[in-house]
PDB file of N, CA and C in Angstrom:
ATOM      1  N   UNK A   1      -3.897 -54.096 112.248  1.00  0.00           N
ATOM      2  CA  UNK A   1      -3.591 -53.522 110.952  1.00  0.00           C
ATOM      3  C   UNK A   1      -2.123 -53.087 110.958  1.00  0.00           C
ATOM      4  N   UNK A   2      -1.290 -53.311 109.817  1.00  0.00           N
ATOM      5  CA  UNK A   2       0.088 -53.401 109.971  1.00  0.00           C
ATOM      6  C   UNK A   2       0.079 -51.654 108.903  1.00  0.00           C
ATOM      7  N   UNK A   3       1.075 -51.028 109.522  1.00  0.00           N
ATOM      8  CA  UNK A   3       1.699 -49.065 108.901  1.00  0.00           C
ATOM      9  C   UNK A   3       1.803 -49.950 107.568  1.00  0.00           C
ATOM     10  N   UNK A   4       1.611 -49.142 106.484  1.00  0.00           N
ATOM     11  CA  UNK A   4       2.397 -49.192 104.965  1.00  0.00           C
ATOM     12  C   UNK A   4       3.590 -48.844 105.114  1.00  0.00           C
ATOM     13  N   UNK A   5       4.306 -49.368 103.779  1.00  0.00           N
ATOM     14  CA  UNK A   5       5.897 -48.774 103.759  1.00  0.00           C
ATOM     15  C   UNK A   5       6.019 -47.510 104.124  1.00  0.00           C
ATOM     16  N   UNK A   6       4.969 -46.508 103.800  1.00  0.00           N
ATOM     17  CA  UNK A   6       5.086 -45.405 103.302  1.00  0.00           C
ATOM     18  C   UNK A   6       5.678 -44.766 104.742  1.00  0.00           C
ATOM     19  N   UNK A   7       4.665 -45.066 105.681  1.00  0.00           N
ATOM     20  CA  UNK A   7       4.534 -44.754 107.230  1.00  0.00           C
ATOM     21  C   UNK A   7       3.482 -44.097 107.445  1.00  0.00           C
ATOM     22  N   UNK A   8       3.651 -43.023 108.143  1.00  0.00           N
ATOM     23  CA  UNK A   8       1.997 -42.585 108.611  1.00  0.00           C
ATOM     24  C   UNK A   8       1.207 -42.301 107.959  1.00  0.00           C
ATOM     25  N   UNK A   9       0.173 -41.867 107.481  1.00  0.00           N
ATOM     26  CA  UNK A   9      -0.444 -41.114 106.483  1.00  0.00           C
ATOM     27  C   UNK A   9      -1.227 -40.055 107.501  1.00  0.00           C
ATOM     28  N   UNK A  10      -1.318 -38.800 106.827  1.00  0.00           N
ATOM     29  CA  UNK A  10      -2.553 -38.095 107.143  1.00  0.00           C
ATOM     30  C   UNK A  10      -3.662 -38.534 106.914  1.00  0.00           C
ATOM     31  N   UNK A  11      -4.769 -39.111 107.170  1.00  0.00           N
ATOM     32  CA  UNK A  11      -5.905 -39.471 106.442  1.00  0.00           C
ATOM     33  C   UNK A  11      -6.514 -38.224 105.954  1.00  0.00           C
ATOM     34  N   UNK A  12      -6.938 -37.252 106.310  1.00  0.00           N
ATOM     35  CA  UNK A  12      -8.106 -36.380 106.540  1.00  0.00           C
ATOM     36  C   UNK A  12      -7.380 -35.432 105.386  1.00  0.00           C
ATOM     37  N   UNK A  13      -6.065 -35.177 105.139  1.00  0.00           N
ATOM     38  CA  UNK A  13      -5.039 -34.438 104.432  1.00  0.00           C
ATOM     39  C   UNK A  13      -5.699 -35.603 103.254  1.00  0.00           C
ATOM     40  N   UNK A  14      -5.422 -36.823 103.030  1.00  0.00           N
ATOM     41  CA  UNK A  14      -5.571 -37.616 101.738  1.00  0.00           C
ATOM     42  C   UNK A  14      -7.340 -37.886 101.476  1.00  0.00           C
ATOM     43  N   UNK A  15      -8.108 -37.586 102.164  1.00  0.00           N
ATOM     44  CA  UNK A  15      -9.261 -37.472 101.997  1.00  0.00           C
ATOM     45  C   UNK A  15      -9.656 -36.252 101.381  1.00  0.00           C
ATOM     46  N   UNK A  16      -8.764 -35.488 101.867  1.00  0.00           N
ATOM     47  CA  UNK A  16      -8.954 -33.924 100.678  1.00  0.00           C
ATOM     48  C   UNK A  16      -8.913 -33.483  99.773  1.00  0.00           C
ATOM     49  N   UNK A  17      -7.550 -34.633  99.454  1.00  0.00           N
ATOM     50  CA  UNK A  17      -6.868 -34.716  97.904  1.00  0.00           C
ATOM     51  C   UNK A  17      -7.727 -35.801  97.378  1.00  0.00           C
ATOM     52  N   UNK A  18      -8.462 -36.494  98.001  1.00  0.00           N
ATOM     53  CA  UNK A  18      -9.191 -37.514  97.298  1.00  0.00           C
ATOM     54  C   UNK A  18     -10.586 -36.489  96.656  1.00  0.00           C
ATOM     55  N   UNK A  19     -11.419 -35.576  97.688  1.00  0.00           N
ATOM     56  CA  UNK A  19     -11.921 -35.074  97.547  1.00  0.00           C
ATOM     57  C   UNK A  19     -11.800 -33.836  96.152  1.00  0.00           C
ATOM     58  N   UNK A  20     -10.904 -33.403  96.165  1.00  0.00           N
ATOM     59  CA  UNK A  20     -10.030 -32.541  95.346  1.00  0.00           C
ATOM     60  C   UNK A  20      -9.891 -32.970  93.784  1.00  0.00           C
ATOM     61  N   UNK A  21      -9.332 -34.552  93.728  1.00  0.00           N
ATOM     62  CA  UNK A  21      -9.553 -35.371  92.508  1.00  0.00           C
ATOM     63  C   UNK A  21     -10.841 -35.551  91.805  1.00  0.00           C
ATOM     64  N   UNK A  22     -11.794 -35.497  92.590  1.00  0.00           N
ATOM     65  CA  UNK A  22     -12.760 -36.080  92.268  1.00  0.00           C
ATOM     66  C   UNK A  22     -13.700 -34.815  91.527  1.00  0.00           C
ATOM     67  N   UNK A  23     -13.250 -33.445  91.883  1.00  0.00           N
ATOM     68  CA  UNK A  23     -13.522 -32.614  91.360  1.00  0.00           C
ATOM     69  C   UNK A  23     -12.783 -32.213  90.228  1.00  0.00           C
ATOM     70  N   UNK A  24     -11.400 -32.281  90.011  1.00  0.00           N
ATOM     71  CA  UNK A  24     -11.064 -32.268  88.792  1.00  0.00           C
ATOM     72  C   UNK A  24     -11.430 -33.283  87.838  1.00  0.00           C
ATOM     73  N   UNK A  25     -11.906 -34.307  88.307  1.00  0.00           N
ATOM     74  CA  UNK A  25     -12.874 -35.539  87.535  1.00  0.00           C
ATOM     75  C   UNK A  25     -13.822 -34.626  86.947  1.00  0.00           C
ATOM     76  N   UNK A  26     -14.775 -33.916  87.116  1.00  0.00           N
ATOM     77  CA  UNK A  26     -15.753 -33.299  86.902  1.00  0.00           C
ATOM     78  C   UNK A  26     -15.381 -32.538  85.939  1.00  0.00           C
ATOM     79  N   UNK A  27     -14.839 -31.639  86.255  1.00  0.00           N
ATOM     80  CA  UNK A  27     -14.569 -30.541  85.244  1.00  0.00           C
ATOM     81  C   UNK A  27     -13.763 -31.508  83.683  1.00  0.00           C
ATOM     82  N   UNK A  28     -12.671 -32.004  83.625  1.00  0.00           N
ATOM     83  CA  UNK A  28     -11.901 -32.781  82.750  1.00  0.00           C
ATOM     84  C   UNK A  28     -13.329 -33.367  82.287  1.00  0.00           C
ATOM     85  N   UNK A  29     -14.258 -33.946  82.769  1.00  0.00           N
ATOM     86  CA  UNK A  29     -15.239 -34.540  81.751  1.00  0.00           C
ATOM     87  C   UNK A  29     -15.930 -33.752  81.421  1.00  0.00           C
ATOM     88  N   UNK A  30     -16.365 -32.469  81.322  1.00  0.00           N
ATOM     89  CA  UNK A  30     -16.720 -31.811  81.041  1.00  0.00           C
ATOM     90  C   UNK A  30     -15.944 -31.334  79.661  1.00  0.00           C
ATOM     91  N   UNK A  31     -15.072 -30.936  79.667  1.00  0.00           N
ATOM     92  CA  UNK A  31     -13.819 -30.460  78.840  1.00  0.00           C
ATOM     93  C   UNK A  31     -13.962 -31.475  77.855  1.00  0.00           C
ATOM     94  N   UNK A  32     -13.298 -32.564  78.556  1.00  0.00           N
ATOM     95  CA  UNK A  32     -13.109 -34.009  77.376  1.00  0.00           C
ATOM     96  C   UNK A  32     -14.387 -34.119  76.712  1.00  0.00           C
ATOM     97  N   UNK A  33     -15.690 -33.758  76.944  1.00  0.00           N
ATOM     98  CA  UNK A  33     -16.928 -33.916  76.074  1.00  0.00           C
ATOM     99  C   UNK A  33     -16.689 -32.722  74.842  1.00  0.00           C
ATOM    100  N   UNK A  34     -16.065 -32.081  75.009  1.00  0.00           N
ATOM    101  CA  UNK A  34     -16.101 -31.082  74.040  1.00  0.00           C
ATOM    102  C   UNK A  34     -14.158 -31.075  73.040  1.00  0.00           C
ATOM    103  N   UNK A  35     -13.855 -31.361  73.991  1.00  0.00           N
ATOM    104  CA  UNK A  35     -12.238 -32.236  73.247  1.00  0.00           C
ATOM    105  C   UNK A  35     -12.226 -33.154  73.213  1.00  0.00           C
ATOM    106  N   UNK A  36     -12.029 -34.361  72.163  1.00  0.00           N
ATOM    107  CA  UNK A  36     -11.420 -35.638  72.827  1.00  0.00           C
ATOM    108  C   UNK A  36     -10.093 -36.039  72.537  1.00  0.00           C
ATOM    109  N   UNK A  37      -9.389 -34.890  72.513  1.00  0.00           N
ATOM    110  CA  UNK A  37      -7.900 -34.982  73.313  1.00  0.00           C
ATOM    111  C   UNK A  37      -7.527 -34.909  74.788  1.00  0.00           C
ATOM    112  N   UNK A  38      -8.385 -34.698  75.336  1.00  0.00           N
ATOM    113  CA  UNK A  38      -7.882 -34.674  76.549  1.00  0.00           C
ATOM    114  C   UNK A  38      -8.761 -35.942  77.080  1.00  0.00           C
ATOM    115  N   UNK A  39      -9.075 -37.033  76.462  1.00  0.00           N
ATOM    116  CA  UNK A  39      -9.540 -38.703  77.263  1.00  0.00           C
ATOM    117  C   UNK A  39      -8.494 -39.196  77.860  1.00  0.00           C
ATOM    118  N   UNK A  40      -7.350 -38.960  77.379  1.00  0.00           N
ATOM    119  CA  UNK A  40      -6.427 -39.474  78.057  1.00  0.00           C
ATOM    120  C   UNK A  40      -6.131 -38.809  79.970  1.00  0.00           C
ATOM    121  N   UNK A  41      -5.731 -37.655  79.819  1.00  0.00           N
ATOM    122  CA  UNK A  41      -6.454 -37.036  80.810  1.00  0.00           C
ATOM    123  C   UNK A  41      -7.192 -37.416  81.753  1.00  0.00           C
ATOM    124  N   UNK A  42      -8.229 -37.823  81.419  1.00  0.00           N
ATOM    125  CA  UNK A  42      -9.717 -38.200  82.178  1.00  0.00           C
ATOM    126  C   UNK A  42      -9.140 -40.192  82.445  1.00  0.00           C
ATOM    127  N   UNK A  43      -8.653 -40.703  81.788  1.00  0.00           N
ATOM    128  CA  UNK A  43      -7.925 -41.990  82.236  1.00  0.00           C
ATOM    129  C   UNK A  43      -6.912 -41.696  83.244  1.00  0.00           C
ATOM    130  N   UNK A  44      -6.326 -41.120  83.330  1.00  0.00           N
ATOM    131  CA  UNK A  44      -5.276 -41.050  84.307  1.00  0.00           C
ATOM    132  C   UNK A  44      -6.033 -40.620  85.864  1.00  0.00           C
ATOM    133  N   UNK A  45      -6.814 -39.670  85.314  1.00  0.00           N
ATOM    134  CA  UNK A  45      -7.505 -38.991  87.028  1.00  0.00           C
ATOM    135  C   UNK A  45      -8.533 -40.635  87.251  1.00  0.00           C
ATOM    136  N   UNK A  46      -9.172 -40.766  86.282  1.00  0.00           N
ATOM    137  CA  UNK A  46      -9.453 -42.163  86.881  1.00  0.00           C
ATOM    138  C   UNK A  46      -8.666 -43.129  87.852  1.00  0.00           C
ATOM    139  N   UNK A  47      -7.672 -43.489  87.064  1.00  0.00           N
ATOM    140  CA  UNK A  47      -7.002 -44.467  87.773  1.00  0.00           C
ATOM    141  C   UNK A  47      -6.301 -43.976  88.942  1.00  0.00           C
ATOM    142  N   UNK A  48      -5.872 -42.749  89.465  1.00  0.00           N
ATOM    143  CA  UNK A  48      -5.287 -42.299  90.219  1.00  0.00           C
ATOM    144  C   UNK A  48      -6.660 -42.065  91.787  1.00  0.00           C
ATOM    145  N   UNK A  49      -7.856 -42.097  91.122  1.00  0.00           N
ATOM    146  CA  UNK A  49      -8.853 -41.795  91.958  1.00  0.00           C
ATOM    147  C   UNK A  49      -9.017 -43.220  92.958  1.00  0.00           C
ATOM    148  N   UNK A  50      -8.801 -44.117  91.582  1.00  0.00           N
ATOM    149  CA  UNK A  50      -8.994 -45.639  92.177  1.00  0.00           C
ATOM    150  C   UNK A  50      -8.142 -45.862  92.919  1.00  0.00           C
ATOM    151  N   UNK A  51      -6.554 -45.600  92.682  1.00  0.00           N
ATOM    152  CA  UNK A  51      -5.468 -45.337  93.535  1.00  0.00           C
ATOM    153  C   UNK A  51      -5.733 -45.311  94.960  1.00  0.00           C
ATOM    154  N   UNK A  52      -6.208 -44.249  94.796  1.00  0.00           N
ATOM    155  CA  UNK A  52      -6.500 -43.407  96.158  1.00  0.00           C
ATOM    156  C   UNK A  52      -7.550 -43.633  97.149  1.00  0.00           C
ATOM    157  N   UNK A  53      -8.964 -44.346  96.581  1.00  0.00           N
ATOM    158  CA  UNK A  53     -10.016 -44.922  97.070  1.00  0.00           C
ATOM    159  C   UNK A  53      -8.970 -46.440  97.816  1.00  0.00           C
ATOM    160  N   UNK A  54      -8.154 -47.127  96.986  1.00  0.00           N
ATOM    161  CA  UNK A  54      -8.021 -48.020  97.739  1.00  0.00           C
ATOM    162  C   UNK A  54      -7.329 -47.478  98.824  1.00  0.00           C
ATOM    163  N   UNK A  55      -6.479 -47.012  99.026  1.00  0.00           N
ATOM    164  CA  UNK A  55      -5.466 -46.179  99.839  1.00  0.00           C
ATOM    165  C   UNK A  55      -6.410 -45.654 101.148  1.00  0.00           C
ATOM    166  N   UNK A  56      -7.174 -45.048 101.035  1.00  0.00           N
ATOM    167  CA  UNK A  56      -8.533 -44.476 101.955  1.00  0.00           C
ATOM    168  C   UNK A  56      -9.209 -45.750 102.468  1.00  0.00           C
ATOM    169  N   UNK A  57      -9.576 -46.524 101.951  1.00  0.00           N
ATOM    170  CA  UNK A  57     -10.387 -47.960 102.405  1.00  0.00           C
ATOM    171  C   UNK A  57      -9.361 -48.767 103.417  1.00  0.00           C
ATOM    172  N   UNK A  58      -7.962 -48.668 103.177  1.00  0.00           N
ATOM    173  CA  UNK A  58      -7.155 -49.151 103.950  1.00  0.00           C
ATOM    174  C   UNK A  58      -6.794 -48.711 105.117  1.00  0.00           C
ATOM    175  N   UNK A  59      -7.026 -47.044 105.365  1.00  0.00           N
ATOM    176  CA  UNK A  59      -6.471 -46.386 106.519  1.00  0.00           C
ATOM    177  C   UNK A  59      -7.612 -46.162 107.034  1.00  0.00           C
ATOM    178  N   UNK A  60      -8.936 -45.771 106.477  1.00  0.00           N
ATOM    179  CA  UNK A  60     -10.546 -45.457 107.148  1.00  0.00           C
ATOM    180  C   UNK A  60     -11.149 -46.832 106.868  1.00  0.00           C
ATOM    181  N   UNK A  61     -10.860 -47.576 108.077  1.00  0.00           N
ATOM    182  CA  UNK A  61     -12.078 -48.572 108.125  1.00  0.00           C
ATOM    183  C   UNK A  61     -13.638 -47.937 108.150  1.00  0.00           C
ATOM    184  N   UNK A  62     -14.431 -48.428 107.934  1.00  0.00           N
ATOM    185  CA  UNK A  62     -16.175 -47.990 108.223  1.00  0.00           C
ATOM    186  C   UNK A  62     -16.513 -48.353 109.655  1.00  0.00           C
ATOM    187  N   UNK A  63     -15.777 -49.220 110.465  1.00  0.00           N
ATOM    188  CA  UNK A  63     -16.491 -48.699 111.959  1.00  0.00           C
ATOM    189  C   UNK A  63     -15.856 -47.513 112.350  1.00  0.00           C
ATOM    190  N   UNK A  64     -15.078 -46.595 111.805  1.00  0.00           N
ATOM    191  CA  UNK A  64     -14.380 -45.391 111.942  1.00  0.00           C
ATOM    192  C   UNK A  64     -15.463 -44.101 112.205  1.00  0.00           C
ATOM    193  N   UNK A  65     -16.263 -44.458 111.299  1.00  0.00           N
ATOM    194  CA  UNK A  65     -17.247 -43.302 110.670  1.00  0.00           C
ATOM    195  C   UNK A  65     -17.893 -42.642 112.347  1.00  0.00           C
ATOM    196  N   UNK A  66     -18.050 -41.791 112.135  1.00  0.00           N
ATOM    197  CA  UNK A  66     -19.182 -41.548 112.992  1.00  0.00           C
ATOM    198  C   UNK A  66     -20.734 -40.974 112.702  1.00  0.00           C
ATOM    199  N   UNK A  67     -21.322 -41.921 112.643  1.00  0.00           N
ATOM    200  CA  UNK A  67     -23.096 -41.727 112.736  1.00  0.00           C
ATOM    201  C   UNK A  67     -23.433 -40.104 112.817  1.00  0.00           C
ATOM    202  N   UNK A  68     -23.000 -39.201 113.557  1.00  0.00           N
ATOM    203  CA  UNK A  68     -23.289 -38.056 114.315  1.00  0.00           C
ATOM    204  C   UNK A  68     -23.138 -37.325 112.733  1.00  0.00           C
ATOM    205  N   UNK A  69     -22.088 -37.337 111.906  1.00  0.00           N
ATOM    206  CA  UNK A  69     -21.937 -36.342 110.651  1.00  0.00           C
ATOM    207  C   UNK A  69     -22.572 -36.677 109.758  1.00  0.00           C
ATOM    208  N   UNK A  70     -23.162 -36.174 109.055  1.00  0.00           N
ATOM    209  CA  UNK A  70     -23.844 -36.918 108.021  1.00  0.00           C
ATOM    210  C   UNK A  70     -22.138 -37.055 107.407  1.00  0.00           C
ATOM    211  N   UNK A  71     -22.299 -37.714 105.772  1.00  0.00           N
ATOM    212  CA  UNK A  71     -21.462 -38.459 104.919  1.00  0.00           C
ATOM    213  C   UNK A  71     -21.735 -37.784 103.578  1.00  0.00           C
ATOM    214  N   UNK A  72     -20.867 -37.142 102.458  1.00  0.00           N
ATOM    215  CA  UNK A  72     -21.098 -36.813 101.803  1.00  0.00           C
ATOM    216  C   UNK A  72     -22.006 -37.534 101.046  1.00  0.00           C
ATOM    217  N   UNK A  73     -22.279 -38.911 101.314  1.00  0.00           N
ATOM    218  CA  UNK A  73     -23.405 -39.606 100.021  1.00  0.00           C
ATOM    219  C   UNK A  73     -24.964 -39.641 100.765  1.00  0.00           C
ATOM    220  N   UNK A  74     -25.243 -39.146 102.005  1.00  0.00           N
ATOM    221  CA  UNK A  74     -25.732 -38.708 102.804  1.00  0.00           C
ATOM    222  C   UNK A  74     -27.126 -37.202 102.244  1.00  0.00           C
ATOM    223  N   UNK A  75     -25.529 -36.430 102.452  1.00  0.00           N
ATOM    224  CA  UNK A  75     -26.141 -35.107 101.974  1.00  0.00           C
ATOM    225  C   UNK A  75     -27.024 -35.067 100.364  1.00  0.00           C
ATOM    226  N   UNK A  76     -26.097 -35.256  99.481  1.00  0.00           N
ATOM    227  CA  UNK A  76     -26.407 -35.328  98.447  1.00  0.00           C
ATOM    228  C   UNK A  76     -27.494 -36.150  97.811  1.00  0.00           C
TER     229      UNK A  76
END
């Protein structure tokens, strides 16, 4: 696997902020159901989520994981 331009990444730091997004996902749709001025809003955290999922898929392969933790889709 070849570094991005970028160079290193934190993963676990961008898994947080991924984590983090995904909760302001929540709330903004919440909001946007009762505004729909703020859809636009809720498009942007979208696409920035997708952003970021690819970004995560690239640096956390899945033989990465370890069996031993559960996985947030796990718990839930």
């Amino acid at each position: 696997m070849t570094t991005p331009f970028w160079g290193t990444i934190d993963s676990r730091r961008l898994a947080r902020a991924y984590v983090a997004l995904a909760f302001a996902q929540d709330v903004a749709k919440r909001y946007a159901n009762e505004d729909r001025s703020l859809r636009p809003l809720l498009t942007a955290l979208d696409m920035s989520a997708k952003l970021m999922e690819e970004i995560l898929e690239e640096i956390l392969p899945e033989e990465e994981l370890n069996p031993q933790i559960p996985q947030i889709t796990q718990i839930m």
